[in-house]
C-alpha atoms as a PDB file:
ATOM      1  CA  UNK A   1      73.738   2.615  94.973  1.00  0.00           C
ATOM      2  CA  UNK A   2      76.105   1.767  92.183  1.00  0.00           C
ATOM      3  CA  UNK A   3      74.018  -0.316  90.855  1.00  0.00           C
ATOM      4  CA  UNK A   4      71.539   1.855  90.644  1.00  0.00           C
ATOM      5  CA  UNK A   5      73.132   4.224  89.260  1.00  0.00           C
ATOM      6  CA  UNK A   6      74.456   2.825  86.410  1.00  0.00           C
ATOM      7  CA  UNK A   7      70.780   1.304  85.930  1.00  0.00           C
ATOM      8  CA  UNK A   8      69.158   5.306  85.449  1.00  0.00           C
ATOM      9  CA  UNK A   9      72.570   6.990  83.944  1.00  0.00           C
ATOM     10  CA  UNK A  10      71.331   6.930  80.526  1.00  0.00           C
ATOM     11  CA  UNK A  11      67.468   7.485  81.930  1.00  0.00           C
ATOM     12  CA  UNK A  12      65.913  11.057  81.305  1.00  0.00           C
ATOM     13  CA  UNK A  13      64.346  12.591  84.728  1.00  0.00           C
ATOM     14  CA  UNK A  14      60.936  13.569  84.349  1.00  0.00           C
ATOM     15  CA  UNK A  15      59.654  17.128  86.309  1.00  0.00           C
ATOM     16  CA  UNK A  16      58.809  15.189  89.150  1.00  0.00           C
ATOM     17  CA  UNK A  17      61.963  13.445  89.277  1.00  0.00           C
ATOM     18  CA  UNK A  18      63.673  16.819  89.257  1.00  0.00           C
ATOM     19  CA  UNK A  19      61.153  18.392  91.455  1.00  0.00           C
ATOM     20  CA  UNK A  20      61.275  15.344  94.170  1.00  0.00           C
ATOM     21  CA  UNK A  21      65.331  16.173  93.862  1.00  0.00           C
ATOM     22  CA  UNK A  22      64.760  20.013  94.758  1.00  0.00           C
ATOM     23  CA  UNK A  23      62.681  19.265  97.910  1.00  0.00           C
ATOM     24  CA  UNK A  24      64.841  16.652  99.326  1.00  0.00           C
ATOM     25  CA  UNK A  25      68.195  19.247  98.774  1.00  0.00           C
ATOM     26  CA  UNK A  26      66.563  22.319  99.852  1.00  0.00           C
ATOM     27  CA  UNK A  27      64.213  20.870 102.773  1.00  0.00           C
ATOM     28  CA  UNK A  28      64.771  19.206 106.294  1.00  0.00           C
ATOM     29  CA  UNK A  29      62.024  17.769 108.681  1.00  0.00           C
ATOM     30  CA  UNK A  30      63.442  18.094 112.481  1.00  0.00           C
ATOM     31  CA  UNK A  31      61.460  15.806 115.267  1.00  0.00           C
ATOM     32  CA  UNK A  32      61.356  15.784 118.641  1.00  0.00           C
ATOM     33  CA  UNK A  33      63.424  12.360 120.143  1.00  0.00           C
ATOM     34  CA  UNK A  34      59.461  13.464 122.747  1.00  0.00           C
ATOM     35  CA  UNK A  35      56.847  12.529 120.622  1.00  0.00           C
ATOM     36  CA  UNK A  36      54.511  14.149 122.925  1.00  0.00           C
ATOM     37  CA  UNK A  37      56.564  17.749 122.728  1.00  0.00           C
ATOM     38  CA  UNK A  38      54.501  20.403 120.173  1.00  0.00           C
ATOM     39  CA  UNK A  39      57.152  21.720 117.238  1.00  0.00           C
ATOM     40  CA  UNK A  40      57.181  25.561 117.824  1.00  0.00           C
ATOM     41  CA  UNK A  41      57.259  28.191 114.493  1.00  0.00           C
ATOM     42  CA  UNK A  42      60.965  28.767 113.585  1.00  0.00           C
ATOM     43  CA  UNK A  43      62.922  30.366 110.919  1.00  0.00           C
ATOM     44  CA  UNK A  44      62.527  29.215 107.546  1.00  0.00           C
ATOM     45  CA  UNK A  45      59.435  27.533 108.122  1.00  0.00           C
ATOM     46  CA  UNK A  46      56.510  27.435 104.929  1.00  0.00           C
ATOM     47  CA  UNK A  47      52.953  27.587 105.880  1.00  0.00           C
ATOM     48  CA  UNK A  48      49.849  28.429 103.638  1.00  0.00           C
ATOM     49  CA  UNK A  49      46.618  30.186 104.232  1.00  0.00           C
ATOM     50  CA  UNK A  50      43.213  29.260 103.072  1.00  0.00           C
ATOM     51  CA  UNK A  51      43.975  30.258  99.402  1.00  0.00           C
ATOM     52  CA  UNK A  52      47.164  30.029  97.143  1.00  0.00           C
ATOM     53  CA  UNK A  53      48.748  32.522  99.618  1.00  0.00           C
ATOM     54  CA  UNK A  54      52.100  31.440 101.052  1.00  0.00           C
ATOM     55  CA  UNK A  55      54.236  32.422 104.030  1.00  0.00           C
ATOM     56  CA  UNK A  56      57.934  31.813 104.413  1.00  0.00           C
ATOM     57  CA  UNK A  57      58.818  32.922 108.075  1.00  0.00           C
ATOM     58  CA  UNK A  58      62.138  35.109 108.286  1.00  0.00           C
ATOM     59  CA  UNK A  59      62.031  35.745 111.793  1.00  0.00           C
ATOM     60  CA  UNK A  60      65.457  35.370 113.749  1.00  0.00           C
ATOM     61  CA  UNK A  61      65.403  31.333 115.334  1.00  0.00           C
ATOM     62  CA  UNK A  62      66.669  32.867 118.751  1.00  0.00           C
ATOM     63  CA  UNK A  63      63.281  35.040 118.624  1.00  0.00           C
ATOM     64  CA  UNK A  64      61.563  32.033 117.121  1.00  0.00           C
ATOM     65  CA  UNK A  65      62.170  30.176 120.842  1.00  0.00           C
ATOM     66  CA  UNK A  66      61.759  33.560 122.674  1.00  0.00           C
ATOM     67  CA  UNK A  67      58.813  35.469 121.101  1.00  0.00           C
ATOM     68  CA  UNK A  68      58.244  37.393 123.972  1.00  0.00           C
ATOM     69  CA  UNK A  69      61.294  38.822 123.608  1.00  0.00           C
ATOM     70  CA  UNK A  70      60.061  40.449 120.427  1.00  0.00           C
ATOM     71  CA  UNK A  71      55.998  40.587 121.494  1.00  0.00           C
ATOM     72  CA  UNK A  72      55.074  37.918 119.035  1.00  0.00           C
ATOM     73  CA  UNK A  73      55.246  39.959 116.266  1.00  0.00           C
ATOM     74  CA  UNK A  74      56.681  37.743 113.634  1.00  0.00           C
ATOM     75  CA  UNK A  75      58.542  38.737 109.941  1.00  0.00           C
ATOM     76  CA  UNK A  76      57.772  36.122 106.648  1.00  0.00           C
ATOM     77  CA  UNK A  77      57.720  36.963 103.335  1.00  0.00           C
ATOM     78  CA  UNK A  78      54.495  36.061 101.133  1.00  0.00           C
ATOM     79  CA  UNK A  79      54.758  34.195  98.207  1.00  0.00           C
ATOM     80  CA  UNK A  80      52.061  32.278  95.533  1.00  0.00           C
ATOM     81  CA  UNK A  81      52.118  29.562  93.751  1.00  0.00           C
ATOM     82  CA  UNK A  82      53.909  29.209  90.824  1.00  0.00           C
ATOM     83  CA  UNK A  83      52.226  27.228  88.367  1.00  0.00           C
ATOM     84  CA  UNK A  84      54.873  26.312  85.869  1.00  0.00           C
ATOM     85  CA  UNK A  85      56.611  23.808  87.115  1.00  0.00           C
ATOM     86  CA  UNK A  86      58.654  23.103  83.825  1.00  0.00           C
ATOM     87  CA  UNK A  87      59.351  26.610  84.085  1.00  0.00           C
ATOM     88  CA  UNK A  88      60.684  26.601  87.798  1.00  0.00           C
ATOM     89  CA  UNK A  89      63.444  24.025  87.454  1.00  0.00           C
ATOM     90  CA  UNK A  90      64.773  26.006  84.635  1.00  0.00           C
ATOM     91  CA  UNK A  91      65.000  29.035  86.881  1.00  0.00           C
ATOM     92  CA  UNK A  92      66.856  27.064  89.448  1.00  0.00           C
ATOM     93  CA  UNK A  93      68.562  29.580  91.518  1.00  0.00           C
ATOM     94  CA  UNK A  94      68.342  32.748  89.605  1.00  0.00           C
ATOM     95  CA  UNK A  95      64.865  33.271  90.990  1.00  0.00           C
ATOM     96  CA  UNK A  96      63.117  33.112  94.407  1.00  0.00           C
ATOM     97  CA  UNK A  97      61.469  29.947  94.295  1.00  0.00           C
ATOM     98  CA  UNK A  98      61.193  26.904  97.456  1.00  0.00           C
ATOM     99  CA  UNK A  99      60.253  23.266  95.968  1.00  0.00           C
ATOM    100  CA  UNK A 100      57.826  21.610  98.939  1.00  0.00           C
ATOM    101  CA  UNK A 101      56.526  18.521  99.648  1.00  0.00           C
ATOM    102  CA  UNK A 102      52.891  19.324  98.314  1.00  0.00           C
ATOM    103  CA  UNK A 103      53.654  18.919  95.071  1.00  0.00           C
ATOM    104  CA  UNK A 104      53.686  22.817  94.770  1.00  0.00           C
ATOM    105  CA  UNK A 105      56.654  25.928  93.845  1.00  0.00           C
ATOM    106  CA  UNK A 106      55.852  29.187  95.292  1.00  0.00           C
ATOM    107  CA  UNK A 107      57.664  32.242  94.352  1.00  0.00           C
ATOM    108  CA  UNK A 108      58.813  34.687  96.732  1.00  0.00           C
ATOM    109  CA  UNK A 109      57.693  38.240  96.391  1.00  0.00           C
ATOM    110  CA  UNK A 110      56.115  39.937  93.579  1.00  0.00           C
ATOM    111  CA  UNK A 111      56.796  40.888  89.937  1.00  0.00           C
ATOM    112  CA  UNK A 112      56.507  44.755  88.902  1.00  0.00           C
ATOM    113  CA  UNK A 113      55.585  45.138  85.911  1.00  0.00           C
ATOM    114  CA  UNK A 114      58.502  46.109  84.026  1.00  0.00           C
ATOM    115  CA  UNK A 115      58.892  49.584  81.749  1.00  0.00           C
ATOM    116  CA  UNK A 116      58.682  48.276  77.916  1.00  0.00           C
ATOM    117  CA  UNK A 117      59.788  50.426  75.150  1.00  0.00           C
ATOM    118  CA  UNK A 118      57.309  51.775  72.218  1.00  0.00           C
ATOM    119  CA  UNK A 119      57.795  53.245  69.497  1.00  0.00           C
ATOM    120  CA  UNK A 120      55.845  55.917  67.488  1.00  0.00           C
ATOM    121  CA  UNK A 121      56.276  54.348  64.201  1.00  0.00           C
ATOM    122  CA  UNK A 122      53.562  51.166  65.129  1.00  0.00           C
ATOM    123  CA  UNK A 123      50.086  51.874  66.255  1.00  0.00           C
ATOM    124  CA  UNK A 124      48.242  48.685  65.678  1.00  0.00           C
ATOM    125  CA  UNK A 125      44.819  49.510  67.179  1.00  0.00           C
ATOM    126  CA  UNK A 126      42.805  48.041  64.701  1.00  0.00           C
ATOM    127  CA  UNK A 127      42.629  45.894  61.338  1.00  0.00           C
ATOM    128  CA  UNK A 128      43.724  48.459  58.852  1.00  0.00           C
ATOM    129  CA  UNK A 129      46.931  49.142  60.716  1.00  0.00           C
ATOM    130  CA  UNK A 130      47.682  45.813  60.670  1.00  0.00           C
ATOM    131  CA  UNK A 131      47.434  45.359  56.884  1.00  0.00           C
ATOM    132  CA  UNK A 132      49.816  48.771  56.345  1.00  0.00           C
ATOM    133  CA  UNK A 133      52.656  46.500  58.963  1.00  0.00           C
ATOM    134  CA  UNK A 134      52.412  43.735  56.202  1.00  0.00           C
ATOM    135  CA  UNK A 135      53.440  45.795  53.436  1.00  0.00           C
ATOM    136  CA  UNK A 136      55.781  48.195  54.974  1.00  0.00           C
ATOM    137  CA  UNK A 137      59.222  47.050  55.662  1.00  0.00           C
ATOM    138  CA  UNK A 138      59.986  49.865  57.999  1.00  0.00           C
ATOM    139  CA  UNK A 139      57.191  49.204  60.319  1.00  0.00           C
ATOM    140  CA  UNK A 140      58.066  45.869  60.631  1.00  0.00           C
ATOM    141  CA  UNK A 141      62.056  46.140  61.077  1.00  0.00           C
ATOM    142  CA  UNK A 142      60.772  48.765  63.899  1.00  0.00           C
ATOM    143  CA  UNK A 143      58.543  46.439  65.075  1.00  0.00           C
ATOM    144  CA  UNK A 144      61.318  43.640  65.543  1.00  0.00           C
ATOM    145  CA  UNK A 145      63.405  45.851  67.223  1.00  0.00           C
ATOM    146  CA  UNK A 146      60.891  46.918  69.729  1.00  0.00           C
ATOM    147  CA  UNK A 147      60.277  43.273  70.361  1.00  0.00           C
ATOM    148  CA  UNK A 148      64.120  42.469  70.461  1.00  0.00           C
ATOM    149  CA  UNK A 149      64.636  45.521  73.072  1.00  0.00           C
ATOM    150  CA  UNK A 150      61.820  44.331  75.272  1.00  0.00           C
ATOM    151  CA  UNK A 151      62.678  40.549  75.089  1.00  0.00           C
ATOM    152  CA  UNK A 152      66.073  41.569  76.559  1.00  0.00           C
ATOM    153  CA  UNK A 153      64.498  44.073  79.287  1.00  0.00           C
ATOM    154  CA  UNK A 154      62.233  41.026  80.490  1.00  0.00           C
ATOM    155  CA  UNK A 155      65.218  38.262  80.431  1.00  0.00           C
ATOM    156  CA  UNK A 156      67.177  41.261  82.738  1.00  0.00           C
ATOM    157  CA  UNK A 157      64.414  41.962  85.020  1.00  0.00           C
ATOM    158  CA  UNK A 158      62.020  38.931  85.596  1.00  0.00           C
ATOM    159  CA  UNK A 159      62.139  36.294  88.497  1.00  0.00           C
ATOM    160  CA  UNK A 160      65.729  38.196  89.176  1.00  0.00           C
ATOM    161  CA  UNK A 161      66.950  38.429  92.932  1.00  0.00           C
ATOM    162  CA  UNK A 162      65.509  41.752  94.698  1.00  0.00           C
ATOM    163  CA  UNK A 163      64.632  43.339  97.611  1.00  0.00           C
ATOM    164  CA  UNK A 164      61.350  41.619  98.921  1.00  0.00           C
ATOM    165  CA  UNK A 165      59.892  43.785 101.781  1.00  0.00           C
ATOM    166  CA  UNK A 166      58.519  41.969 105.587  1.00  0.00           C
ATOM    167  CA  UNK A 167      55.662  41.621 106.265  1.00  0.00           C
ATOM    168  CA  UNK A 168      54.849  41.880 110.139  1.00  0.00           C
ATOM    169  CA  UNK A 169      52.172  39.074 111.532  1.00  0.00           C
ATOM    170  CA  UNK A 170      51.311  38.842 115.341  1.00  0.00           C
ATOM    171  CA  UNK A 171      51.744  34.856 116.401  1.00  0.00           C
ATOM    172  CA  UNK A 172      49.646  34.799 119.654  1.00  0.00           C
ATOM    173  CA  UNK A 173      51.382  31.472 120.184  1.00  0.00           C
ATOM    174  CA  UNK A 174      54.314  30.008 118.069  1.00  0.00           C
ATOM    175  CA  UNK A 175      53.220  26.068 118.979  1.00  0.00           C
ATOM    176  CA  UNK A 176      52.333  24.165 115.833  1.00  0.00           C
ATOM    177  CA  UNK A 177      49.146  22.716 117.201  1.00  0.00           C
ATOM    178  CA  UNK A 178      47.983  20.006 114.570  1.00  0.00           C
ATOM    179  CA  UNK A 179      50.232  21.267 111.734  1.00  0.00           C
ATOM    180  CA  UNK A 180      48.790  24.557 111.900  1.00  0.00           C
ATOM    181  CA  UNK A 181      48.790  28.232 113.622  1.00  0.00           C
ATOM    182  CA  UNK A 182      47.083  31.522 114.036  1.00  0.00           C
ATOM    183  CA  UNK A 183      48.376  35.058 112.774  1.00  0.00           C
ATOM    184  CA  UNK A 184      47.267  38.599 113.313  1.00  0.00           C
ATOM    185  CA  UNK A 185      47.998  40.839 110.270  1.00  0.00           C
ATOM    186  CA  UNK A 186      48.706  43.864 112.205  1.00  0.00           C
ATOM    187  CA  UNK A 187      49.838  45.835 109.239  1.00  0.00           C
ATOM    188  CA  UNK A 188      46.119  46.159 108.230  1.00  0.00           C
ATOM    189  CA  UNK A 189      44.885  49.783 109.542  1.00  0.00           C
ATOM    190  CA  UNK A 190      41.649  50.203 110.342  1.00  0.00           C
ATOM    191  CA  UNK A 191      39.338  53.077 111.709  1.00  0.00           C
ATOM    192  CA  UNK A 192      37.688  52.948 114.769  1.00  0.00           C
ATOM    193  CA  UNK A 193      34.344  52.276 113.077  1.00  0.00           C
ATOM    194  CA  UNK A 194      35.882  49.934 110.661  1.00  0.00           C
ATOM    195  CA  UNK A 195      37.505  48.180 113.127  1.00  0.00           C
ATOM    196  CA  UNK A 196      36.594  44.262 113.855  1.00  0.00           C
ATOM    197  CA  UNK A 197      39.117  41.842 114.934  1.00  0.00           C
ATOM    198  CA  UNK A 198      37.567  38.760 113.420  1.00  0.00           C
ATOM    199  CA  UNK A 199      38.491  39.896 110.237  1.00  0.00           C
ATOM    200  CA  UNK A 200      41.860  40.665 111.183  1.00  0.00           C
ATOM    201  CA  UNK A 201      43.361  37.018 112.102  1.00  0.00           C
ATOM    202  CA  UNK A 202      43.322  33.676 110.066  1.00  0.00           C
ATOM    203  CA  UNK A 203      44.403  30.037 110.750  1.00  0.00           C
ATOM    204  CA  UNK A 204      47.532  28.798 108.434  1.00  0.00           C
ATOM    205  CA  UNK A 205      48.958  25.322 107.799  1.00  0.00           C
ATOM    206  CA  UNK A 206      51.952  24.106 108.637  1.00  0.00           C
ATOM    207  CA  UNK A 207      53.805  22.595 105.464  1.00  0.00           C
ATOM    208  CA  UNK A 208      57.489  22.406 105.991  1.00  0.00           C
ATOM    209  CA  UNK A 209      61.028  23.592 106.869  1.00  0.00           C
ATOM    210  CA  UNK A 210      62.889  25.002 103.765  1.00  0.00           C
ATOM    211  CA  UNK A 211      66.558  26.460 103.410  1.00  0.00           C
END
Protein backbone atom coordinates (compact mmCIF):
# COMPACT_ATOMS: atom_id res chain seq x y z
CA UNK A 1 0.00 0.00 0.00
CA UNK A 2 2.84 2.39 0.60
CA UNK A 3 4.20 1.70 -2.25
CA UNK A 4 1.51 2.36 -4.04
CA UNK A 5 0.84 5.21 -2.79
CA UNK A 6 3.71 7.04 -3.24
CA UNK A 7 3.61 5.55 -6.96
CA UNK A 8 -0.10 7.68 -7.74
CA UNK A 9 0.60 10.75 -5.12
CA UNK A 10 1.56 13.05 -7.76
CA UNK A 11 -1.09 11.18 -10.35
CA UNK A 12 -4.36 13.20 -11.23
CA UNK A 13 -7.68 10.92 -10.70
CA UNK A 14 -9.73 10.80 -13.61
CA UNK A 15 -13.96 10.87 -13.08
CA UNK A 16 -13.93 7.33 -12.92
CA UNK A 17 -11.26 7.15 -10.50
CA UNK A 18 -13.27 9.51 -8.33
CA UNK A 19 -16.51 7.94 -9.17
CA UNK A 20 -15.13 4.16 -8.47
CA UNK A 21 -13.98 6.00 -4.93
CA UNK A 22 -17.69 7.25 -4.21
CA UNK A 23 -19.27 3.78 -4.72
CA UNK A 24 -16.86 1.83 -2.76
CA UNK A 25 -17.32 4.64 0.43
CA UNK A 26 -20.93 5.03 0.16
CA UNK A 27 -21.97 1.28 -0.84
CA UNK A 28 -21.86 -2.25 0.89
CA UNK A 29 -22.85 -5.69 -0.70
CA UNK A 30 -24.11 -8.10 2.33
CA UNK A 31 -24.25 -12.10 1.41
CA UNK A 32 -25.69 -14.80 2.85
CA UNK A 33 -22.69 -17.29 4.61
CA UNK A 34 -26.32 -19.83 2.60
CA UNK A 35 -25.77 -19.41 -0.83
CA UNK A 36 -29.01 -20.98 -1.46
CA UNK A 37 -30.98 -18.26 0.98
CA UNK A 38 -32.91 -15.37 -1.41
CA UNK A 39 -31.64 -11.60 -0.18
CA UNK A 40 -34.98 -9.93 0.92
CA UNK A 41 -35.67 -5.84 0.02
CA UNK A 42 -34.21 -3.77 2.94
CA UNK A 43 -33.57 -0.24 3.75
CA UNK A 44 -31.40 1.66 1.63
CA UNK A 45 -31.57 -0.59 -1.14
CA UNK A 46 -31.38 1.05 -5.14
CA UNK A 47 -33.38 -0.61 -7.75
CA UNK A 48 -34.41 0.74 -11.28
CA UNK A 49 -37.43 0.34 -13.44
CA UNK A 50 -37.61 -0.21 -17.11
CA UNK A 51 -36.56 3.44 -17.91
CA UNK A 52 -34.11 5.98 -16.23
CA UNK A 53 -36.49 5.85 -13.21
CA UNK A 54 -34.82 5.07 -9.88
CA UNK A 55 -35.97 3.87 -6.47
CA UNK A 56 -34.10 4.27 -3.23
CA UNK A 57 -36.16 2.25 -0.56
CA UNK A 58 -36.63 4.22 2.87
CA UNK A 59 -38.65 1.79 4.51
CA UNK A 60 -37.74 1.00 8.28
CA UNK A 61 -35.17 -2.48 8.11
CA UNK A 62 -37.31 -3.97 11.09
CA UNK A 63 -40.42 -3.62 8.56
CA UNK A 64 -38.08 -4.58 5.75
CA UNK A 65 -37.89 -8.36 7.58
CA UNK A 66 -41.55 -8.04 8.77
CA UNK A 67 -43.67 -6.58 5.91
CA UNK A 68 -46.66 -7.93 7.13
CA UNK A 69 -46.39 -6.00 9.90
CA UNK A 70 -46.88 -2.95 7.73
CA UNK A 71 -49.13 -4.85 4.73
CA UNK A 72 -46.33 -4.65 2.25
CA UNK A 73 -46.75 -1.30 1.56
CA UNK A 74 -43.26 -0.06 1.14
CA UNK A 75 -41.75 3.91 1.27
CA UNK A 76 -38.58 4.84 -1.44
CA UNK A 77 -37.89 7.90 -2.82
CA UNK A 78 -37.59 8.22 -6.80
CA UNK A 79 -34.75 9.57 -8.30
CA UNK A 80 -33.21 9.85 -12.26
CA UNK A 81 -30.25 9.77 -13.59
CA UNK A 82 -27.99 12.38 -13.45
CA UNK A 83 -26.07 12.74 -16.44
CA UNK A 84 -23.18 14.94 -15.49
CA UNK A 85 -20.95 13.07 -13.94
CA UNK A 86 -18.16 15.84 -13.82
CA UNK A 87 -20.81 17.76 -12.36
CA UNK A 88 -21.80 15.21 -9.52
CA UNK A 89 -18.42 14.84 -7.83
CA UNK A 90 -18.29 18.52 -7.55
CA UNK A 91 -21.58 18.49 -5.69
CA UNK A 92 -20.29 15.90 -3.33
CA UNK A 93 -22.48 16.14 -0.39
CA UNK A 94 -24.32 19.33 -0.78
CA UNK A 95 -26.77 17.56 -3.05
CA UNK A 96 -28.80 14.30 -3.03
CA UNK A 97 -26.89 12.18 -5.18
CA UNK A 98 -25.87 7.94 -4.61
CA UNK A 99 -22.70 6.83 -6.87
CA UNK A 100 -23.62 2.91 -7.96
CA UNK A 101 -21.96 0.28 -9.41
CA UNK A 102 -23.57 0.75 -12.99
CA UNK A 103 -21.57 3.29 -13.90
CA UNK A 104 -24.57 5.69 -13.19
CA UNK A 105 -25.46 8.96 -10.39
CA UNK A 106 -29.03 9.40 -9.74
CA UNK A 107 -30.35 12.33 -7.96
CA UNK A 108 -32.84 12.13 -5.37
CA UNK A 109 -36.03 14.05 -5.74
CA UNK A 110 -36.88 16.75 -8.03
CA UNK A 111 -35.84 20.33 -8.91
CA UNK A 112 -38.65 23.19 -8.81
CA UNK A 113 -38.09 25.50 -10.90
CA UNK A 114 -36.87 28.33 -9.03
CA UNK A 115 -38.56 32.14 -9.00
CA UNK A 116 -35.99 34.37 -11.20
CA UNK A 117 -36.11 38.04 -11.06
CA UNK A 118 -37.01 40.40 -14.25
CA UNK A 119 -36.85 43.48 -14.77
CA UNK A 120 -38.98 45.99 -16.81
CA UNK A 121 -36.16 47.82 -18.26
CA UNK A 122 -35.11 44.58 -20.86
CA UNK A 123 -37.60 43.11 -23.20
CA UNK A 124 -35.55 41.29 -25.73
CA UNK A 125 -38.27 39.61 -27.83
CA UNK A 126 -36.89 40.18 -31.01
CA UNK A 127 -33.82 41.59 -33.15
CA UNK A 128 -34.40 45.26 -32.79
CA UNK A 129 -34.39 45.07 -29.03
CA UNK A 130 -31.37 43.48 -29.10
CA UNK A 131 -29.53 46.14 -31.13
CA UNK A 132 -31.06 49.11 -28.60
CA UNK A 133 -29.14 46.60 -25.43
CA UNK A 134 -25.86 47.17 -27.48
CA UNK A 135 -25.93 50.77 -27.42
CA UNK A 136 -27.54 51.54 -24.19
CA UNK A 137 -25.47 51.33 -21.14
CA UNK A 138 -28.40 51.26 -18.82
CA UNK A 139 -30.00 48.29 -20.32
CA UNK A 140 -27.08 46.45 -20.12
CA UNK A 141 -25.82 47.37 -16.41
CA UNK A 142 -29.65 46.24 -15.69
CA UNK A 143 -29.20 43.41 -17.57
CA UNK A 144 -25.98 42.27 -15.54
CA UNK A 145 -27.59 42.76 -12.50
CA UNK A 146 -30.55 40.68 -13.31
CA UNK A 147 -28.13 38.00 -14.32
CA UNK A 148 -25.92 38.55 -11.12
CA UNK A 149 -29.26 38.33 -8.84
CA UNK A 150 -30.39 35.15 -10.53
CA UNK A 151 -26.91 33.45 -10.66
CA UNK A 152 -26.93 33.81 -6.84
CA UNK A 153 -30.75 32.61 -6.43
CA UNK A 154 -29.74 29.35 -8.48
CA UNK A 155 -26.24 28.71 -6.51
CA UNK A 156 -28.81 29.10 -3.13
CA UNK A 157 -31.48 26.92 -4.33
CA UNK A 158 -30.27 24.12 -6.78
CA UNK A 159 -29.31 20.42 -5.91
CA UNK A 160 -29.63 21.94 -2.09
CA UNK A 161 -30.88 19.46 0.72
CA UNK A 162 -34.90 19.50 0.98
CA UNK A 163 -37.77 17.85 1.89
CA UNK A 164 -38.29 14.95 -0.72
CA UNK A 165 -41.85 13.49 -0.22
CA UNK A 166 -42.54 9.11 -0.05
CA UNK A 167 -43.74 7.59 -2.29
CA UNK A 168 -45.91 4.46 -1.17
CA UNK A 169 -45.34 1.07 -3.44
CA UNK A 170 -47.10 -2.29 -2.50
CA UNK A 171 -44.15 -5.21 -2.47
CA UNK A 172 -46.34 -8.38 -2.82
CA UNK A 173 -43.15 -10.15 -1.77
CA UNK A 174 -39.86 -8.47 -0.51
CA UNK A 175 -37.52 -11.67 -1.87
CA UNK A 176 -35.04 -10.49 -4.47
CA UNK A 177 -35.77 -13.26 -6.91
CA UNK A 178 -32.96 -13.01 -9.68
CA UNK A 179 -31.86 -9.46 -8.77
CA UNK A 180 -35.19 -8.18 -9.25
CA UNK A 181 -38.87 -7.50 -7.69
CA UNK A 182 -42.41 -6.49 -8.28
CA UNK A 183 -44.20 -3.19 -7.00
CA UNK A 184 -47.74 -1.97 -6.97
CA UNK A 185 -47.97 1.86 -7.25
CA UNK A 186 -50.93 2.21 -5.12
CA UNK A 187 -50.81 5.94 -5.08
CA UNK A 188 -52.20 5.87 -8.69
CA UNK A 189 -56.19 6.50 -8.40
CA UNK A 190 -58.21 5.19 -10.74
CA UNK A 191 -62.06 5.06 -11.51
CA UNK A 192 -63.93 2.12 -11.57
CA UNK A 193 -64.07 2.14 -15.38
CA UNK A 194 -60.53 3.18 -15.64
CA UNK A 195 -59.47 0.73 -13.48
CA UNK A 196 -56.99 -2.26 -14.76
CA UNK A 197 -54.44 -3.74 -12.60
CA UNK A 198 -51.96 -4.68 -15.27
CA UNK A 199 -51.16 -1.30 -15.69
CA UNK A 200 -50.77 -0.67 -12.18
CA UNK A 201 -47.59 -2.98 -11.23
CA UNK A 202 -44.06 -3.24 -12.89
CA UNK A 203 -40.95 -5.48 -12.41
CA UNK A 204 -37.68 -3.47 -11.02
CA UNK A 205 -34.02 -4.49 -10.81
CA UNK A 206 -32.14 -4.98 -8.09
CA UNK A 207 -28.82 -2.80 -8.26
CA UNK A 208 -27.35 -2.29 -4.87
CA UNK A 209 -27.20 -1.33 -1.16
CA UNK A 210 -26.27 2.41 -0.67
CA UNK A 211 -25.77 4.52 2.65
Amino acid sequence: MDFKSKELENEVPSNEDLFQLNVFHNAVSVKSLNPDDVPNLNFGDVIKGSDEDYYLCITALCDCYYPNKIDHNFYFVKGTEFKDIELALRLGDTAFLSFLPNGKAVYWGSIEKPKLKGTKEIKLSDSEDIKKLKNDVKMQCALIERLNNNLEILNNYLYKPFYITPKVYNVESNKLIDNKIRIWDITNKFTKEEFDQNLNYFDVEYIHITL
